[in-house]
Structures are given as C-alpha cells and as structure tokens.
C-alpha atoms as a PDB file:
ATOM      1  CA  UNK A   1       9.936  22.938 -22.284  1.00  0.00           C
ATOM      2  CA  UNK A   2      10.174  26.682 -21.696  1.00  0.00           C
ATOM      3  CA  UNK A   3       8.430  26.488 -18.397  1.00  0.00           C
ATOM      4  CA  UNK A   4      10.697  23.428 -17.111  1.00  0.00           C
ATOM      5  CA  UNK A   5      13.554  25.658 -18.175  1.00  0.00           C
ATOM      6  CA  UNK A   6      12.114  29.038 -16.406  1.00  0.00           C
ATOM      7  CA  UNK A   7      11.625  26.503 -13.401  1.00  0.00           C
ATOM      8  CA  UNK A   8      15.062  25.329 -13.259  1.00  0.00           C
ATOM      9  CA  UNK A   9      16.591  29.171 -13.642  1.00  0.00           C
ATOM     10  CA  UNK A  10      14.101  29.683 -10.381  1.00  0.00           C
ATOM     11  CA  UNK A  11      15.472  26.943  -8.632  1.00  0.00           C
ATOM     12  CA  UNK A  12      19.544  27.484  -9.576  1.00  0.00           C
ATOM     13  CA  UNK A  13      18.762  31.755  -8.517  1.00  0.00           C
ATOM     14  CA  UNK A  14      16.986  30.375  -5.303  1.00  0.00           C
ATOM     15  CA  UNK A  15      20.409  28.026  -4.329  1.00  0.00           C
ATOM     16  CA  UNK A  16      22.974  30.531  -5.413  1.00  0.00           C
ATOM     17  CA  UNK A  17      21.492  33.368  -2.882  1.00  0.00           C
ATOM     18  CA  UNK A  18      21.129  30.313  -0.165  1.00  0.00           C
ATOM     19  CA  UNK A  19      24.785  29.954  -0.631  1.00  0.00           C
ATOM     20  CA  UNK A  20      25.702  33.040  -0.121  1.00  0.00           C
ATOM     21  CA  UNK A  21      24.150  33.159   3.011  1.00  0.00           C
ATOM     22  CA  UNK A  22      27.570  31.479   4.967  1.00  0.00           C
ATOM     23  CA  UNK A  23      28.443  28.282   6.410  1.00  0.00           C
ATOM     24  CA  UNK A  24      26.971  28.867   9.935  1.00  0.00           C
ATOM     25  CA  UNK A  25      23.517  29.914   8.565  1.00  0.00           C
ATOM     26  CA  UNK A  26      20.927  27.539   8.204  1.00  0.00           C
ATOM     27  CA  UNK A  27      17.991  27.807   6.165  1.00  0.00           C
ATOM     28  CA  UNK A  28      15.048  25.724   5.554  1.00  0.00           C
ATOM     29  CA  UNK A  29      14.985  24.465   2.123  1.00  0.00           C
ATOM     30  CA  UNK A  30      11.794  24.676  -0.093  1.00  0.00           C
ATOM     31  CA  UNK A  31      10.476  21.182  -1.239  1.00  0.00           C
ATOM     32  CA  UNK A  32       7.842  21.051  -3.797  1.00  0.00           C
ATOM     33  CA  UNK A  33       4.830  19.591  -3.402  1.00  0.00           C
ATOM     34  CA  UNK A  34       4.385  15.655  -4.388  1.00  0.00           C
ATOM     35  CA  UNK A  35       2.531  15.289  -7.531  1.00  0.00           C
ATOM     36  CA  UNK A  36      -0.537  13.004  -5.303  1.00  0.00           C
ATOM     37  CA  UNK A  37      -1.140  16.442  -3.735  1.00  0.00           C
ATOM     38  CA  UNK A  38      -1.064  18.675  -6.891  1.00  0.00           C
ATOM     39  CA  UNK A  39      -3.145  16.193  -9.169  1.00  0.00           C
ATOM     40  CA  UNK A  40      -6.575  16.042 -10.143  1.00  0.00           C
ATOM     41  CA  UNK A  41      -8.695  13.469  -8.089  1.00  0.00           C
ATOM     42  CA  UNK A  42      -9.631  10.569 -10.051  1.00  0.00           C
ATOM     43  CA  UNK A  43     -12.822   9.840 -11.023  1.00  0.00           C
ATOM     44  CA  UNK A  44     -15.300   7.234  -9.108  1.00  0.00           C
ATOM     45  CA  UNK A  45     -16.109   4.309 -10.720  1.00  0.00           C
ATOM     46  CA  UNK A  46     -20.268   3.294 -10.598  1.00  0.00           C
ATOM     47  CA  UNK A  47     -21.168  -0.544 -10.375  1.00  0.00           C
ATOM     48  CA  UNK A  48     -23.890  -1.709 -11.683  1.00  0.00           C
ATOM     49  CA  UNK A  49     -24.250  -3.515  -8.525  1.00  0.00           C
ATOM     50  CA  UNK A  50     -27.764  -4.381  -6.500  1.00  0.00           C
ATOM     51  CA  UNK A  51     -26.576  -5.129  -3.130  1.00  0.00           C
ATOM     52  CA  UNK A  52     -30.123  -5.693  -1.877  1.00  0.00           C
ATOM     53  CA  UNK A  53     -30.587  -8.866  -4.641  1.00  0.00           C
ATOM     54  CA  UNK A  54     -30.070 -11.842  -2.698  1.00  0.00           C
ATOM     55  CA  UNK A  55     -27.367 -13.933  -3.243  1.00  0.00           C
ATOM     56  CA  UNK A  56     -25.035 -11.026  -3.590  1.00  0.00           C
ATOM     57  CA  UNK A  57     -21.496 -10.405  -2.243  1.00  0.00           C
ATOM     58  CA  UNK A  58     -19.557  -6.978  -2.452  1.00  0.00           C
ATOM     59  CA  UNK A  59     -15.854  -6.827  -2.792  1.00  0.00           C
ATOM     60  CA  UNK A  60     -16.185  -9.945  -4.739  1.00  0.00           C
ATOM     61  CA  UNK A  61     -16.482 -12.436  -2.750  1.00  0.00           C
ATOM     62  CA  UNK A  62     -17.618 -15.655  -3.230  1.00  0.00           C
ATOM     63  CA  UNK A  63     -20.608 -16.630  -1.849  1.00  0.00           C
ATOM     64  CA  UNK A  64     -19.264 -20.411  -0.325  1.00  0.00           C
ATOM     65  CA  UNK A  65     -17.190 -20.473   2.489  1.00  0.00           C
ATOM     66  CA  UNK A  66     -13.136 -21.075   1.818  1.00  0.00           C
ATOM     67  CA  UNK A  67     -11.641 -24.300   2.374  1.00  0.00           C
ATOM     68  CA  UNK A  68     -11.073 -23.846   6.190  1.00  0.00           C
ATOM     69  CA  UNK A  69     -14.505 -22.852   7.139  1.00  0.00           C
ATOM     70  CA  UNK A  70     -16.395 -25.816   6.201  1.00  0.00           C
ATOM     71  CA  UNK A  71     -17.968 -27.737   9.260  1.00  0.00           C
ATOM     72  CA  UNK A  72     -15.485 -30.419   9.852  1.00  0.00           C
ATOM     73  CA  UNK A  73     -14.028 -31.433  13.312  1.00  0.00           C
ATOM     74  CA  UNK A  74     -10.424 -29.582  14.400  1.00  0.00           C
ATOM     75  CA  UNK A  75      -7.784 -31.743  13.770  1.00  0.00           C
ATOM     76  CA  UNK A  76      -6.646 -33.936  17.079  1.00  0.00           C
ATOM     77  CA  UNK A  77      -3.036 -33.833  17.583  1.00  0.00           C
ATOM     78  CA  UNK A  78      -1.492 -37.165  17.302  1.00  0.00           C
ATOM     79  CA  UNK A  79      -1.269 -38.819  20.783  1.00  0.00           C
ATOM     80  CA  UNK A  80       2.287 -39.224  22.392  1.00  0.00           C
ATOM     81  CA  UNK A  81       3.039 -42.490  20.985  1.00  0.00           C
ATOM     82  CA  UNK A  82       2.646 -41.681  17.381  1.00  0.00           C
ATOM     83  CA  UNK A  83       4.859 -38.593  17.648  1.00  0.00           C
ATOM     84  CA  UNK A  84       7.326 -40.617  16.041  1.00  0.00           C
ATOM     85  CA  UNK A  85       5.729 -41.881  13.058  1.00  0.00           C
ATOM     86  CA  UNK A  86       4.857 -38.082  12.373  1.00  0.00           C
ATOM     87  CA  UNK A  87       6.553 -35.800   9.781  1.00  0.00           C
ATOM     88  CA  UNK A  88       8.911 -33.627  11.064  1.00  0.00           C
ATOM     89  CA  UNK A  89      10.439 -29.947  10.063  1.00  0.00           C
ATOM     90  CA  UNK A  90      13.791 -29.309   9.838  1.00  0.00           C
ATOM     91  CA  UNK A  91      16.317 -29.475  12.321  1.00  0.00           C
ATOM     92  CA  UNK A  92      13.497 -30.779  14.810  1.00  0.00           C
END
C-alpha cells in the first residue's frame, strides 16, 4: 500500500510541475508501461504428444474429414423450371 501511495505522490508532483509549465507549452506525457510488457513470461506447457505415432493429429483434430469433405457430388442447381418450387429468402 505504501508503494501505491509513494507512486501516486510521484505522479500528482510530476502533473503539478507540468501545469505550471503554461497553456501554450506542450509536453509529452509519460505513460506507463502495460502490465503484458512488465510481466513474467508464462511458462510452456509439454505434451505428452508422439507426433511420429501414426494415426496422430496435432491441434486436435480429428482424424475423419468434416461433414463437407466427404466424396459426394456438388450439388446441381435446380434447373430453370423448378426455380419456383424452391425455397426462397426473404424479400426475394
């Protein structure tokens, strides 16, 4: 608590003495750091992983293919007759 108070004393002497400075002056103002730049770097998790088995993915994937890349033909687009029989989206 003492140091966030010592801080803050810091910071209120540092704007006073910018202040005094006049209205026509300009002065950069001093921005701390963000804490992602002052922290420690966090530690690296180890997998147990053996890439080289077979049968084995990394990032978790799955080892079928989704939905959408099975083999199966494109889908036609109905012809011109049946556009009308087809379903429709708003304010089409």
């Amino acid at each position: 608590m003492l140091a966030e108070a010592t801080e803050h004393e810091e910071w209120a002497d540092g704007v006073r003495s910018r202040a005094a400075a006049g209205p026509d002056s300009w002065e950069p103002v001093p921005v701390p750091l963000p804490t992602y730049v002052t922290a420690p770097v966090a530690p690296r998790t180890t997998r147990g992983l053996d890439l080289s088995a077979p049968n084995t993915w990394d990032s978790g994937r799955p080892a079928t293919p989704l939905f959408d890349q099975y083999g199966a033909e494109p889908a036609q687009p109905p012809a011109a007759a049946d556009w009308s029989t087809r379903p429709r989206a708003a304010n089409e």
